[in-house]
Protein backbone atom coordinates (compact mmCIF):
# COMPACT_ATOMS: atom_id res chain seq x y z
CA UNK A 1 -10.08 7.93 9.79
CA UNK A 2 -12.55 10.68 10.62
CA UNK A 3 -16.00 9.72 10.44
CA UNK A 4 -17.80 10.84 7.52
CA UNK A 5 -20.73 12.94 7.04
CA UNK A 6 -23.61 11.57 5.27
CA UNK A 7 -23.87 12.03 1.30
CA UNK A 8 -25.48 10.59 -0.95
CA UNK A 9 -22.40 11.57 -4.00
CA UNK A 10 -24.73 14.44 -5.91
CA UNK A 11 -21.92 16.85 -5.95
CA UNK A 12 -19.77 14.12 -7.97
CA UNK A 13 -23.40 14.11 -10.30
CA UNK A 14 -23.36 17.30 -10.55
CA UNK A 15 -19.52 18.43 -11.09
CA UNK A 16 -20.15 15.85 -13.96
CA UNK A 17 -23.29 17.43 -15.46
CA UNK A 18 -21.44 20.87 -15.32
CA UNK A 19 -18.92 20.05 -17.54
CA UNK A 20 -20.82 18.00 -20.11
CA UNK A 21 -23.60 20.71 -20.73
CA UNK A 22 -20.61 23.53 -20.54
CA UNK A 23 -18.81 21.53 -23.01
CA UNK A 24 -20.36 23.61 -26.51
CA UNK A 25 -18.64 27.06 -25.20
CA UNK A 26 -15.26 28.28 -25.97
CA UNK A 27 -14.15 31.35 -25.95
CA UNK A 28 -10.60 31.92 -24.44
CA UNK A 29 -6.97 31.04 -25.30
CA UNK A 30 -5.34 28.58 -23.37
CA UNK A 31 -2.12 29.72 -21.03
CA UNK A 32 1.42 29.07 -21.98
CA UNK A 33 3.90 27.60 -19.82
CA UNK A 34 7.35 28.57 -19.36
CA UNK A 35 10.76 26.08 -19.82
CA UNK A 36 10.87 25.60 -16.19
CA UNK A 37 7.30 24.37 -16.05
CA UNK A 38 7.48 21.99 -18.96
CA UNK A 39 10.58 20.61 -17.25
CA UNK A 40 8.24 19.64 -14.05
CA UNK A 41 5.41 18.31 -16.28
CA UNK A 42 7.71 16.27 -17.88
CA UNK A 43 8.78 14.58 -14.72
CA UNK A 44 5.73 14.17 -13.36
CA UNK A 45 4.48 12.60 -16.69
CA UNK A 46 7.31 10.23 -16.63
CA UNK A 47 6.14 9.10 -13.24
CA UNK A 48 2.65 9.07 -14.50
CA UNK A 49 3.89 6.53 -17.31
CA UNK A 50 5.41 4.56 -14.44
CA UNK A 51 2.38 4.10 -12.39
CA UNK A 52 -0.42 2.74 -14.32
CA UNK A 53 -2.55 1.31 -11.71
CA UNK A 54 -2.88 2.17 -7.87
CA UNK A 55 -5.43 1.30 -5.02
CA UNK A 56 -6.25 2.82 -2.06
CA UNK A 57 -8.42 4.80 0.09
CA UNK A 58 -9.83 8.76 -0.40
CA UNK A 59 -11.55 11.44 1.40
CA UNK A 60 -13.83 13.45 -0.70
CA UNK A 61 -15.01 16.98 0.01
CA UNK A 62 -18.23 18.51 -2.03
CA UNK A 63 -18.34 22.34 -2.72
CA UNK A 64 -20.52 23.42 0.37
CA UNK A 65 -18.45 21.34 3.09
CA UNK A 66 -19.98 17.46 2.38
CA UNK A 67 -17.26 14.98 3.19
CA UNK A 68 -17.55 11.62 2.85
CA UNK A 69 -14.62 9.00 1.44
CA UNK A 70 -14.37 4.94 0.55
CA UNK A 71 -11.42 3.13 -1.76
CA UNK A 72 -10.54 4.15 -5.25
CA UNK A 73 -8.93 1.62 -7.63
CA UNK A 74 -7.22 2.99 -10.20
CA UNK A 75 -6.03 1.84 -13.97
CA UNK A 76 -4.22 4.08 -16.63
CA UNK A 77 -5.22 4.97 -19.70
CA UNK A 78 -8.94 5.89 -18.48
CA UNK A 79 -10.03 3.71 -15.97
CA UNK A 80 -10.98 4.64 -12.32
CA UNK A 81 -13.24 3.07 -9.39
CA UNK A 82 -14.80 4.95 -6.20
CA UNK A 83 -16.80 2.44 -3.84
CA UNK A 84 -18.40 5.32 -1.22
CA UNK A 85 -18.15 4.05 2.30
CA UNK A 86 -21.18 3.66 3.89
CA UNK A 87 -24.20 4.86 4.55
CA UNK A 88 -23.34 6.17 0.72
CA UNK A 89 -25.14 4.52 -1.72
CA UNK A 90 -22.89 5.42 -4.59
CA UNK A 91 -20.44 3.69 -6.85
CA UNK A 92 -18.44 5.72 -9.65
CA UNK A 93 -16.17 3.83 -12.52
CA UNK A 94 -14.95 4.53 -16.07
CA UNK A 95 -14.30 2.26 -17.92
CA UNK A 96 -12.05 4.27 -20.44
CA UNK A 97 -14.81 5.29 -22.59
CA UNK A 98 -18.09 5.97 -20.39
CA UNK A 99 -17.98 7.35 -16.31
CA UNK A 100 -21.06 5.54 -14.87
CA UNK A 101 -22.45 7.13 -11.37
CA UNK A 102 -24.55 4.41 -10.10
CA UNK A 103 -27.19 4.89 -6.85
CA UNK A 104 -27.35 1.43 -5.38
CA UNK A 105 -30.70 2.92 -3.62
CA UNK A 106 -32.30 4.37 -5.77
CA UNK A 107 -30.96 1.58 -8.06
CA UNK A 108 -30.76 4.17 -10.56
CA UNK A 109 -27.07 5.04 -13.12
CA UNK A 110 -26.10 7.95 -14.93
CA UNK A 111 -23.54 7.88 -17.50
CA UNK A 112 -21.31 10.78 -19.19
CA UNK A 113 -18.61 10.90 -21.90
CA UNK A 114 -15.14 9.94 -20.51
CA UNK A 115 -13.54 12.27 -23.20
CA UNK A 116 -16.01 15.25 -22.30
CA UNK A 117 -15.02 15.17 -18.35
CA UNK A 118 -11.56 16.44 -16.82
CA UNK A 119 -11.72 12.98 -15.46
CA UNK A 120 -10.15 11.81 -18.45
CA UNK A 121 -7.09 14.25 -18.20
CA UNK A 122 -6.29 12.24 -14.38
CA UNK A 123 -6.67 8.68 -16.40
CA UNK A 124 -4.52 9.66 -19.34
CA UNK A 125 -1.54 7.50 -19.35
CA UNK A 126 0.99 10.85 -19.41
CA UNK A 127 0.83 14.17 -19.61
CA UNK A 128 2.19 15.87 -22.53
CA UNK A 129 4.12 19.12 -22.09
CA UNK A 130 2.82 20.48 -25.09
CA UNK A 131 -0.95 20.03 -24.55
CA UNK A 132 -3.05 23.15 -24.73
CA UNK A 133 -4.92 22.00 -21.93
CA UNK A 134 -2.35 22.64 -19.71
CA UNK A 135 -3.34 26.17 -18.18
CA UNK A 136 -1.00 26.85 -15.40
CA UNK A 137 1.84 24.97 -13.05
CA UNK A 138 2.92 26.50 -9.84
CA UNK A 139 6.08 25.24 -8.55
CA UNK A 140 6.20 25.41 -4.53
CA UNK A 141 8.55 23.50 -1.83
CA UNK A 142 6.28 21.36 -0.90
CA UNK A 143 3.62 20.95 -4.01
CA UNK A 144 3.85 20.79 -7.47
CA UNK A 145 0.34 22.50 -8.87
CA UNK A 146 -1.11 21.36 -12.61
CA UNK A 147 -4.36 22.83 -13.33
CA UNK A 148 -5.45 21.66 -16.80
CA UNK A 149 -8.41 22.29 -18.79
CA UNK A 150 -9.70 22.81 -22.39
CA UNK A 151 -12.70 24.71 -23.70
CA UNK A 152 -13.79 23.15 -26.54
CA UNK A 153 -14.48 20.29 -25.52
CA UNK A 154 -14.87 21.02 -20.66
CA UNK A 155 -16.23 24.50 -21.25
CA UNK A 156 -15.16 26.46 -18.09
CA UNK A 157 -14.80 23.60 -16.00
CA UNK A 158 -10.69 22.43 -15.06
CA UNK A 159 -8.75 19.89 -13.02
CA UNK A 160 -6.31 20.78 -10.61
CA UNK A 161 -3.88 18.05 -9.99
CA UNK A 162 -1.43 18.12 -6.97
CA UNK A 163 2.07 16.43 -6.50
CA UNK A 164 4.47 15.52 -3.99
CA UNK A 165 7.66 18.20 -5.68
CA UNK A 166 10.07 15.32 -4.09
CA UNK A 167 8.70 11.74 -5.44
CA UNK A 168 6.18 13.60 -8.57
CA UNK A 169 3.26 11.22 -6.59
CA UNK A 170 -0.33 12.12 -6.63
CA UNK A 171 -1.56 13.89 -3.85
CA UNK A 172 -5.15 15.42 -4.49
CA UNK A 173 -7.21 16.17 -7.37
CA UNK A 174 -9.88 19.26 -7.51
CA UNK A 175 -12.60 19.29 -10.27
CA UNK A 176 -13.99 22.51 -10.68
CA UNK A 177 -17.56 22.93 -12.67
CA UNK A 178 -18.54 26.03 -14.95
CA UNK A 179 -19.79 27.84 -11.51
CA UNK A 180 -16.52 27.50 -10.39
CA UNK A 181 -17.53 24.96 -7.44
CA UNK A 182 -15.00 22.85 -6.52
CA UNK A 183 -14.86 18.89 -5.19
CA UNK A 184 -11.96 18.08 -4.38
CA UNK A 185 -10.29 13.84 -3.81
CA UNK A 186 -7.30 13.35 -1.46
CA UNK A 187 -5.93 10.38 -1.69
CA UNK A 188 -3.86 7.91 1.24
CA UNK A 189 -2.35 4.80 1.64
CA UNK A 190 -1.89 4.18 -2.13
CA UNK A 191 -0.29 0.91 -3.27
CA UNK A 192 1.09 1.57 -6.40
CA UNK A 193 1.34 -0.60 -9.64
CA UNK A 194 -1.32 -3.33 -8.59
CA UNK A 195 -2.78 -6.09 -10.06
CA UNK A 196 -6.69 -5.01 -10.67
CA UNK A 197 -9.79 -6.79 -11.77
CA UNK A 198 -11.45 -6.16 -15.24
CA UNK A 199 -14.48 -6.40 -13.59
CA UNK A 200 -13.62 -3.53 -11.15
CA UNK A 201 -14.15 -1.15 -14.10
CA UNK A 202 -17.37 -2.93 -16.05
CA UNK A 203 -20.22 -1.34 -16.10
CA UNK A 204 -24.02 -2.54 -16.14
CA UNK A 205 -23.89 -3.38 -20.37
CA UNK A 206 -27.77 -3.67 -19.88
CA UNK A 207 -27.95 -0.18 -18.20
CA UNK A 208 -25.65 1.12 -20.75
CA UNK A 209 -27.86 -0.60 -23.53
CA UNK A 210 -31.03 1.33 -22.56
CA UNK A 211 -29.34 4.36 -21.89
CA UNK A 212 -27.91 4.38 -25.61
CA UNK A 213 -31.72 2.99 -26.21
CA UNK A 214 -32.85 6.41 -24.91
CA UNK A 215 -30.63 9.29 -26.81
């Protein structure tokens, strides 16, 4: 693997705050797909249904070149694990209801919504053809494109999702805040449909308890 440069995670912090404080504004009607569209969404959310956990490694890239990467564990509906590789002191998880961003250095967590990030549209458990969220799909040889995103509740922020056209696998993701910066996961040597820990995905209940404590 390449080496990675040194980051300390902040653009993941701050793609995050982005979309919760953009989350109030909504102004635009969503895009409408076409038949032959709906008919790709609908595989790929039948693969989606048939891959509710994976594990494996990912590179991540931050909206002014940072790169840095670890192993992501994975768990459908809504639960998702990044351990940063070293000298990164961060740790993201969901654990389908709250995404925790913890700082083992600073010994510090922040915590956001599940429901109020695009996170939670790469966790659902399918993707429904239907959904207003979905704003556009671009069908190419070698990439299926599914950018999805919904204003009233992720402002002007989106997620772009990217599939293999052949096997409808997850490729990459791109989360892009209300600035329209973009950090973007690619993921790699993915085992699919693995047996994962509970405790993968639990977060700090005594963090969470004074962070409740202090809203």
């Amino acid at each position: 693997m390449t080496p990675f440069r040194r980051i300390t995670g902040l653009c993941f912090v701050a793609v995050l705050s982005a979309v919760v404080v953009s989350s109030s504004f909504s102004t635009h009607a969503e895009a409408r797909i076409g038949k032959n569209d709906k008919a790709a969404v609908a595989k790929i959310s039948k693969h989606f249904s048939s891959v509710p956990s994976m594990a494996g490694e990912f590179i991540q890239f931050g909206p002014n070149g940072e790169q840095t990467g670890g192993k992501f564990y994975l768990q459908r509906p809504g639960k998702i694990r990044f351990d940063y590789a070293k000298p990164s002191p961060i740790l993201v998880k969901a654990d389908g209801k709250t995404v925790g961003i913890n700082n083992k250095k600073l010994k510090t967590w922040d915590f956001y919504p599940l429901r109020k990030t695009p996170l939670r549209l790469l966790l659902s458990d399918r993707i429904d053809v239907n959904d207003k969220s979905i704003k556009s799909v671009k069908r190419e040889a070698d990439l299926t494109t599914v950018v999805l995103g919904n204003k009233s509740i992720f402002g002007d922020s989106k997620i772009t999702l990217m599939f293999d056209p052949k096997n409808y696998e997850l490729r990459q993701w791109t989360i892009t805040d209300d600035q329209g910066k973009d950090t973007s996961v690619m993921i790699f040597n993915v085992k699919k449909n693995v047996k994962l820990s509970k405790r993968l995905f639990r977060m700090n209940q005594r963090e969470l308890m004074r962070k409740e404590s202090d809203r």
